[in-house]
PDB file of N, CA and C in Angstrom:
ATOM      1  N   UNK A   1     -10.028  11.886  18.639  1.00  0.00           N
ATOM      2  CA  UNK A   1     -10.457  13.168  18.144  1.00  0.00           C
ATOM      3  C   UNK A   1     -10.925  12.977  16.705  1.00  0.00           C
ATOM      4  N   UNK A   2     -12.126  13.176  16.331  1.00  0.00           N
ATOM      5  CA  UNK A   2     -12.778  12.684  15.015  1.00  0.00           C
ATOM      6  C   UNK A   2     -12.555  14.220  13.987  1.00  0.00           C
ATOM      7  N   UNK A   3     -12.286  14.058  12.854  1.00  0.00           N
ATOM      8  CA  UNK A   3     -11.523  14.913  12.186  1.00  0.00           C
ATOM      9  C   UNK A   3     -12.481  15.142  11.105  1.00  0.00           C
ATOM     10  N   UNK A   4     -12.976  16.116  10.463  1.00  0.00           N
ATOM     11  CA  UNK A   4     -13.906  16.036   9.364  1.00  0.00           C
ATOM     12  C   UNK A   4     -13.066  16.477   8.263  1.00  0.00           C
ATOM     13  N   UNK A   5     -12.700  16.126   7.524  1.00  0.00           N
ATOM     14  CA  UNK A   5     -12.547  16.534   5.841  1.00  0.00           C
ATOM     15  C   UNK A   5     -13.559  16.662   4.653  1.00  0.00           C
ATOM     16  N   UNK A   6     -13.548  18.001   4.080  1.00  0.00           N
ATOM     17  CA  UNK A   6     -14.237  17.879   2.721  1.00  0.00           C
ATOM     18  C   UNK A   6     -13.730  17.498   1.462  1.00  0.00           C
ATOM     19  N   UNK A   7     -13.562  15.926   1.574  1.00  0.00           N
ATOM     20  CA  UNK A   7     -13.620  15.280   0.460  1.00  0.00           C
ATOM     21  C   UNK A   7     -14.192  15.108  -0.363  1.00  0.00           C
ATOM     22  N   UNK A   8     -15.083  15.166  -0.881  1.00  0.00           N
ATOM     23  CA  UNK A   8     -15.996  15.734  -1.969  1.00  0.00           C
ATOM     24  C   UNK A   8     -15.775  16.998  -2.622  1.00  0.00           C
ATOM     25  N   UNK A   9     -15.131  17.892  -1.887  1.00  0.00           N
ATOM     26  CA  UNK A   9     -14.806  19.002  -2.385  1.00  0.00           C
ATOM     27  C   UNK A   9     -13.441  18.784  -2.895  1.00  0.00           C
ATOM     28  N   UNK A  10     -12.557  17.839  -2.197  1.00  0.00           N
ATOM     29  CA  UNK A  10     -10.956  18.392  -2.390  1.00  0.00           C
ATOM     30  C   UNK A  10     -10.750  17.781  -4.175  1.00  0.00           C
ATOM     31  N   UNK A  11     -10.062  18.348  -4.726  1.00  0.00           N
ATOM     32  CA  UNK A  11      -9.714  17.605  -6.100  1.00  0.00           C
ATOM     33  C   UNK A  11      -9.019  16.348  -5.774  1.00  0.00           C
ATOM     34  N   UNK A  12      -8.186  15.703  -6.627  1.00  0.00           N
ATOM     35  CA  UNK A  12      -7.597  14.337  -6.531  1.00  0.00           C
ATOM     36  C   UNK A  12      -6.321  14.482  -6.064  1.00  0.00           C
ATOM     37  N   UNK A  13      -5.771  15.654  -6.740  1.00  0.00           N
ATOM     38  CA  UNK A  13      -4.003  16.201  -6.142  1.00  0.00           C
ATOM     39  C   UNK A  13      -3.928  16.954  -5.085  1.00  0.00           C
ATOM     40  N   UNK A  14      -5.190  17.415  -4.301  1.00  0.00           N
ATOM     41  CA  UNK A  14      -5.441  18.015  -3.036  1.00  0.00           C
ATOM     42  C   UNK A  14      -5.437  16.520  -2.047  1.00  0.00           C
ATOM     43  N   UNK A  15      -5.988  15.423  -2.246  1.00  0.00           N
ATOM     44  CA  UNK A  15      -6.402  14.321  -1.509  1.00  0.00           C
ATOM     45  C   UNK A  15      -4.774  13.634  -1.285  1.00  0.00           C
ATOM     46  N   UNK A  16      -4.118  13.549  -2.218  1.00  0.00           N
ATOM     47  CA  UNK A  16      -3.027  12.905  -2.732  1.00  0.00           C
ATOM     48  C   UNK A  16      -1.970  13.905  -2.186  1.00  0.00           C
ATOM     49  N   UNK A  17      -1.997  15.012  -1.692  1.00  0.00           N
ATOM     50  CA  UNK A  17      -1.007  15.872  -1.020  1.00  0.00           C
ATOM     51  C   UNK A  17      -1.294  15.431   0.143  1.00  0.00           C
ATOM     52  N   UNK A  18      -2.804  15.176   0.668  1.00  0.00           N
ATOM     53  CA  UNK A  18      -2.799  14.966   1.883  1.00  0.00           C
ATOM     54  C   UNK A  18      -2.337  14.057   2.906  1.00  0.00           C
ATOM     55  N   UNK A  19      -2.614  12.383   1.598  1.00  0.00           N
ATOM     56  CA  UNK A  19      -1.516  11.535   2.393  1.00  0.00           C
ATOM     57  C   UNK A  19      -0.704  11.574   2.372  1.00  0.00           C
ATOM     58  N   UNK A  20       0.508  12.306   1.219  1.00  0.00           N
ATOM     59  CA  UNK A  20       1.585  12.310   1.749  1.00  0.00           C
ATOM     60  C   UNK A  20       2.214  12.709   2.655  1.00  0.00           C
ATOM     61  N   UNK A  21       1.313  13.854   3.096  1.00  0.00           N
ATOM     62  CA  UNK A  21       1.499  14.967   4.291  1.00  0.00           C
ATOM     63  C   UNK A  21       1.007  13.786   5.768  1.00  0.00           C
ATOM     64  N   UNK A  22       0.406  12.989   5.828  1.00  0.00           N
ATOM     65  CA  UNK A  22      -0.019  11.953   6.717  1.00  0.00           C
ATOM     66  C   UNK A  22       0.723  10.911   6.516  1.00  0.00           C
ATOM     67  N   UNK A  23       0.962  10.246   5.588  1.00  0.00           N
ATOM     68  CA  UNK A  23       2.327   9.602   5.622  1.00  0.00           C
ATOM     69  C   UNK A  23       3.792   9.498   5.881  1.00  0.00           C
ATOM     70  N   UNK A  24       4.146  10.922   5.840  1.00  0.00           N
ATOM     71  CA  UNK A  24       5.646  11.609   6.484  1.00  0.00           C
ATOM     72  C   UNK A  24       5.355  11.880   7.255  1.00  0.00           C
ATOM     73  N   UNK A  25       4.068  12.537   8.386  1.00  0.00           N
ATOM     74  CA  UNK A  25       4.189  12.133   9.744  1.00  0.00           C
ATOM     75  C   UNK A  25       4.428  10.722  10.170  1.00  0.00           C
ATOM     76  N   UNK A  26       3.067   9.667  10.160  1.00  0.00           N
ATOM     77  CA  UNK A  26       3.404   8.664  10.499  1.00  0.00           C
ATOM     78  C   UNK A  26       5.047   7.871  10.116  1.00  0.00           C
ATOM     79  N   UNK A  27       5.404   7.802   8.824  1.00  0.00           N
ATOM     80  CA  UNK A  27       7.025   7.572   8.954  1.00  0.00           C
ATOM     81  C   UNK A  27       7.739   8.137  10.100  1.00  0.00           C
ATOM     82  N   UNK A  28       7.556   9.383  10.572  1.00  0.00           N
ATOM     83  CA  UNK A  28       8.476   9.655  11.400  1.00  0.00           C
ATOM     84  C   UNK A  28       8.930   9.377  12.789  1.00  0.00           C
ATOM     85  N   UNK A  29       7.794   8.749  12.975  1.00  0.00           N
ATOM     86  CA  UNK A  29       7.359   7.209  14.348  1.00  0.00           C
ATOM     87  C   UNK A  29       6.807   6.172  13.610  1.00  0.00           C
ATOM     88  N   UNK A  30       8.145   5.387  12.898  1.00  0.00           N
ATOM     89  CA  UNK A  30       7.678   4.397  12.112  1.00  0.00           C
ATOM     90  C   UNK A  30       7.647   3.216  13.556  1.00  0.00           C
ATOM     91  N   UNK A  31       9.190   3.129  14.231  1.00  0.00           N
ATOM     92  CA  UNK A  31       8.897   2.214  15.201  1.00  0.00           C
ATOM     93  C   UNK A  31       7.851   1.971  16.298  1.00  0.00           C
ATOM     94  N   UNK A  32       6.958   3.371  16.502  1.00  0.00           N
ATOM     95  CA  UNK A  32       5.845   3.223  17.382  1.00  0.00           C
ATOM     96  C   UNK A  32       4.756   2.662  16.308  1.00  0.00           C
ATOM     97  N   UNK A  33       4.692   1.897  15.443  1.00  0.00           N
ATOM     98  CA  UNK A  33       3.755   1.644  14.546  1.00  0.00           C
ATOM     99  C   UNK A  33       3.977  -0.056  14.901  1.00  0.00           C
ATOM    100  N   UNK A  34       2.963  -0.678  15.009  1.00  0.00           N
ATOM    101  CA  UNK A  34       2.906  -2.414  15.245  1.00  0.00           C
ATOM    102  C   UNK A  34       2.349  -2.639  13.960  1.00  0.00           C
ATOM    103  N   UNK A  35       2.521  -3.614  12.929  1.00  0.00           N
ATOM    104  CA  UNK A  35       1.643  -4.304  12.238  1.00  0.00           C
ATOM    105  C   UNK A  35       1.130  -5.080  13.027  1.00  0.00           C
ATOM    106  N   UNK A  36      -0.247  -5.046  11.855  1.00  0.00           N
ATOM    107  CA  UNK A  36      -1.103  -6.431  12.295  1.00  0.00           C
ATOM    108  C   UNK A  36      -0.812  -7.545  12.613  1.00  0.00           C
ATOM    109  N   UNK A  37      -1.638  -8.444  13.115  1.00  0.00           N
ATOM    110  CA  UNK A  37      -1.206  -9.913  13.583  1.00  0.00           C
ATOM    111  C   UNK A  37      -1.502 -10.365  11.857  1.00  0.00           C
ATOM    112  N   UNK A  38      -2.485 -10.233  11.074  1.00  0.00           N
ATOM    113  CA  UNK A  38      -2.755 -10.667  10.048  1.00  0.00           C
ATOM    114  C   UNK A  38      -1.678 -10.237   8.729  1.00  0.00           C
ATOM    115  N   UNK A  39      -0.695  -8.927   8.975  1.00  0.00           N
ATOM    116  CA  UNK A  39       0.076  -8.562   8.030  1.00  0.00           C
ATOM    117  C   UNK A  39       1.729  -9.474   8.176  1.00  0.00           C
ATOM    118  N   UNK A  40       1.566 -10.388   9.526  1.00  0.00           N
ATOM    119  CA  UNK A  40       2.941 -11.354   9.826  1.00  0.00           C
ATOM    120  C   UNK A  40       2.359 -12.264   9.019  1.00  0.00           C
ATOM    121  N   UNK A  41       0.937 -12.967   9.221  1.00  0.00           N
ATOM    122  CA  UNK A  41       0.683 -13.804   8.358  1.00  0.00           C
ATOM    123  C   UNK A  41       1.130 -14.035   6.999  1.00  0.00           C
ATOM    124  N   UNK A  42       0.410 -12.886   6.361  1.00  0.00           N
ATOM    125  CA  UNK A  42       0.510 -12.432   4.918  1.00  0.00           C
ATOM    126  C   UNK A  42       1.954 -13.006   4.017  1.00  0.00           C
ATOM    127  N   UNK A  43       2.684 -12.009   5.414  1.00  0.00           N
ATOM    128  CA  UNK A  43       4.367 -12.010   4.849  1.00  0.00           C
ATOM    129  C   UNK A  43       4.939 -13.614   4.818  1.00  0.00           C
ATOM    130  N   UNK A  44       4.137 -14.309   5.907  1.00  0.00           N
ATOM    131  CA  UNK A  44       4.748 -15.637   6.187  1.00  0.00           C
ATOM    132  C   UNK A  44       4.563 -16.342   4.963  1.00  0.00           C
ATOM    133  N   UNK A  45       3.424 -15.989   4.779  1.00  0.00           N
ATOM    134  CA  UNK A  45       2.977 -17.193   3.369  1.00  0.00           C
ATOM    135  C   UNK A  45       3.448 -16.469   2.258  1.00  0.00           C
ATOM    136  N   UNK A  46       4.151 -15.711   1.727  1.00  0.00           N
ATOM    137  CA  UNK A  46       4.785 -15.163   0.838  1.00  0.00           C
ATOM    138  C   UNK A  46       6.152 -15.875   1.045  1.00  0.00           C
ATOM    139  N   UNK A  47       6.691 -15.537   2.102  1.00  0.00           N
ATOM    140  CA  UNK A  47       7.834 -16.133   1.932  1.00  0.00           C
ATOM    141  C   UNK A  47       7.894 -17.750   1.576  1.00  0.00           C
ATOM    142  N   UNK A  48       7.206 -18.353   2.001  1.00  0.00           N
ATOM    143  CA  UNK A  48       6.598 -19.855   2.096  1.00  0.00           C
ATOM    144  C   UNK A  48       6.740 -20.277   0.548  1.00  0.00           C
ATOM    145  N   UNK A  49       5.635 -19.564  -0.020  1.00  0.00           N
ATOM    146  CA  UNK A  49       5.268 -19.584  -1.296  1.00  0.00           C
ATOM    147  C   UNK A  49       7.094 -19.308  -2.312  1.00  0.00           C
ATOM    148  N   UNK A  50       7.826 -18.408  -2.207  1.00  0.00           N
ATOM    149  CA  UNK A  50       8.926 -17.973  -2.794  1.00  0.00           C
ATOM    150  C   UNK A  50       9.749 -19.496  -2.341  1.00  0.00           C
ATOM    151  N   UNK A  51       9.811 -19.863  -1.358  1.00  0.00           N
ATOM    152  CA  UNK A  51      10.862 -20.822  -1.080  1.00  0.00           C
ATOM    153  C   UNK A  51      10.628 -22.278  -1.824  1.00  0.00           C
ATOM    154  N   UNK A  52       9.259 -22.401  -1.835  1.00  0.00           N
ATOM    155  CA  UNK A  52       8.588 -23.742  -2.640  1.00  0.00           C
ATOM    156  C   UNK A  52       8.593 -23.632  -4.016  1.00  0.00           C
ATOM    157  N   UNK A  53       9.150 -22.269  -3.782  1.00  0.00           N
ATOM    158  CA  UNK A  53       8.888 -21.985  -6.141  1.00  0.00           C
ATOM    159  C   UNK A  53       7.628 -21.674  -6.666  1.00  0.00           C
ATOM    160  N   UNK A  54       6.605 -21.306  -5.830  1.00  0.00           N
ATOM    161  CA  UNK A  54       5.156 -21.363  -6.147  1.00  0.00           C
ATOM    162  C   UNK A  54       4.985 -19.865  -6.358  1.00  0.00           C
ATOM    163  N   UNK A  55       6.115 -19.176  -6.249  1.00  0.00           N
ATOM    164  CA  UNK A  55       5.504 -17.384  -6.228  1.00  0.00           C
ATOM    165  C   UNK A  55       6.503 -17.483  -7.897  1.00  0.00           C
ATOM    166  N   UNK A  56       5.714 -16.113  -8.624  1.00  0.00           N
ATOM    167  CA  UNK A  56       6.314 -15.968  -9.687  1.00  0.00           C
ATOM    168  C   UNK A  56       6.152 -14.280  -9.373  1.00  0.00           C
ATOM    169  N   UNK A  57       7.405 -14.008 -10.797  1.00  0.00           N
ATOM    170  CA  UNK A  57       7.253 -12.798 -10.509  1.00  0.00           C
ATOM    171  C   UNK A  57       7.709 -12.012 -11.235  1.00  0.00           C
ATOM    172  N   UNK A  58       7.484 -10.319 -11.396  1.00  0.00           N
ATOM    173  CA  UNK A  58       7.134  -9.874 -13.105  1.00  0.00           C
ATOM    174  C   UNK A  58       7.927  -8.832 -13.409  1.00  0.00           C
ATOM    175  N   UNK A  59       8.357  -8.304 -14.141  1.00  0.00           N
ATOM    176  CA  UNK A  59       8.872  -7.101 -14.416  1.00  0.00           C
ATOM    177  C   UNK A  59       8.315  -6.533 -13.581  1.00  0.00           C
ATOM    178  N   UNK A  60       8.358  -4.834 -13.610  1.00  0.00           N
ATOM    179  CA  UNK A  60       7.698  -3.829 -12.927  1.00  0.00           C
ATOM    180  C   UNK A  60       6.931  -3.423 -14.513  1.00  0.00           C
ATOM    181  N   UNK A  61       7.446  -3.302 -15.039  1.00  0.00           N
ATOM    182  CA  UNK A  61       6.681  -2.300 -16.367  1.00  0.00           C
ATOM    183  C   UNK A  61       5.544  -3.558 -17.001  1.00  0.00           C
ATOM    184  N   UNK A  62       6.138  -4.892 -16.653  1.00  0.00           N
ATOM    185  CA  UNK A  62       5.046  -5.960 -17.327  1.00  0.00           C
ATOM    186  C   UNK A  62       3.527  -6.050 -16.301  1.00  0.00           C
ATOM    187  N   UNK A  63       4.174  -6.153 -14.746  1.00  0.00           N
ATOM    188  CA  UNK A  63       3.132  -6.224 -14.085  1.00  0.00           C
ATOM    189  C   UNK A  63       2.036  -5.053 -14.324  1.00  0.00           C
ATOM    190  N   UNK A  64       2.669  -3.177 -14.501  1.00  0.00           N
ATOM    191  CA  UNK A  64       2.128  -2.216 -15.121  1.00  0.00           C
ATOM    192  C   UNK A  64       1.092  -2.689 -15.912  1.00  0.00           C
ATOM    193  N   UNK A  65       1.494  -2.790 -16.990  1.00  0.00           N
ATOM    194  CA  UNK A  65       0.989  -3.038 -18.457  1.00  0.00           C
ATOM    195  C   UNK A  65      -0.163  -3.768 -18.032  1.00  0.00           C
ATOM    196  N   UNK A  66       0.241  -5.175 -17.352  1.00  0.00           N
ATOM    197  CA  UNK A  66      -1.220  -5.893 -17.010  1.00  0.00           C
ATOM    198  C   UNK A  66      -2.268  -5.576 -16.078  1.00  0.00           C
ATOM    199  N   UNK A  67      -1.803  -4.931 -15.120  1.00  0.00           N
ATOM    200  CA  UNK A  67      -3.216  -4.203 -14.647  1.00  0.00           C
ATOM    201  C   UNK A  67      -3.270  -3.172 -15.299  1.00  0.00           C
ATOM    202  N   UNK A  68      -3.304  -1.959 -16.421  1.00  0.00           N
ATOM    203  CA  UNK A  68      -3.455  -1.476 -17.007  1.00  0.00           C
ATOM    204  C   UNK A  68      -4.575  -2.324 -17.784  1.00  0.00           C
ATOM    205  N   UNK A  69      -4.449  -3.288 -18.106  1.00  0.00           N
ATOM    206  CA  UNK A  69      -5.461  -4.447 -19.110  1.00  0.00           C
ATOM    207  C   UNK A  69      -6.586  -4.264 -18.636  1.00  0.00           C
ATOM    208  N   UNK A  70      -5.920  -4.887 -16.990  1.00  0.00           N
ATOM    209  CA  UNK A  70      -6.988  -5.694 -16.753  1.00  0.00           C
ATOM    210  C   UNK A  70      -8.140  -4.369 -16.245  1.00  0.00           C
ATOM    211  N   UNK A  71      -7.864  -3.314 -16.022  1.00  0.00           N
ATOM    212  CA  UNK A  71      -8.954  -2.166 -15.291  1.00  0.00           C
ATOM    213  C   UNK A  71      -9.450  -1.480 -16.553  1.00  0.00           C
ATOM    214  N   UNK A  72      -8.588  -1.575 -17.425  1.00  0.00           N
ATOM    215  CA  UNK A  72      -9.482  -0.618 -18.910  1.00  0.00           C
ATOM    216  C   UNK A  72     -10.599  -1.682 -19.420  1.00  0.00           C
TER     217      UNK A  72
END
């Protein structure tokens, strides 16, 4: 069923209500939800990476700060 929204019209905190409102549905059949074959991947080589010592990793307020940098 193809759904039209006027996005162009909605403001940013109208758009941003909306997924949350689409996101607490979908949570609520989180187990009828499959990830991707490509999002097991992802996770695999993360973990991979953490066990070899090759992942680093940042504050929350430092990682902030630096994409803050890096997009202004």
């Amino acid at each position: 069923m193809p759904v039209t929204l006027p996005l162009n019209d909605m403001t940013v905190s109208e758009k941003l209500q909306l997924m949350e409102t689409l996101w607490e549905d979908l949570s609520r059949n989180a187990d009828a939800l499959e990830s991707p074959e490509w999002h097991r991947d992802v996770l695999e080589e993360r973990e991979r990476r953490i066990a070899s010592g090759e992942a680093r990793f940042s504050d929350w307020e430092e990682a902030k700060a630096d994409i803050r940098k890096r997009v202004s």
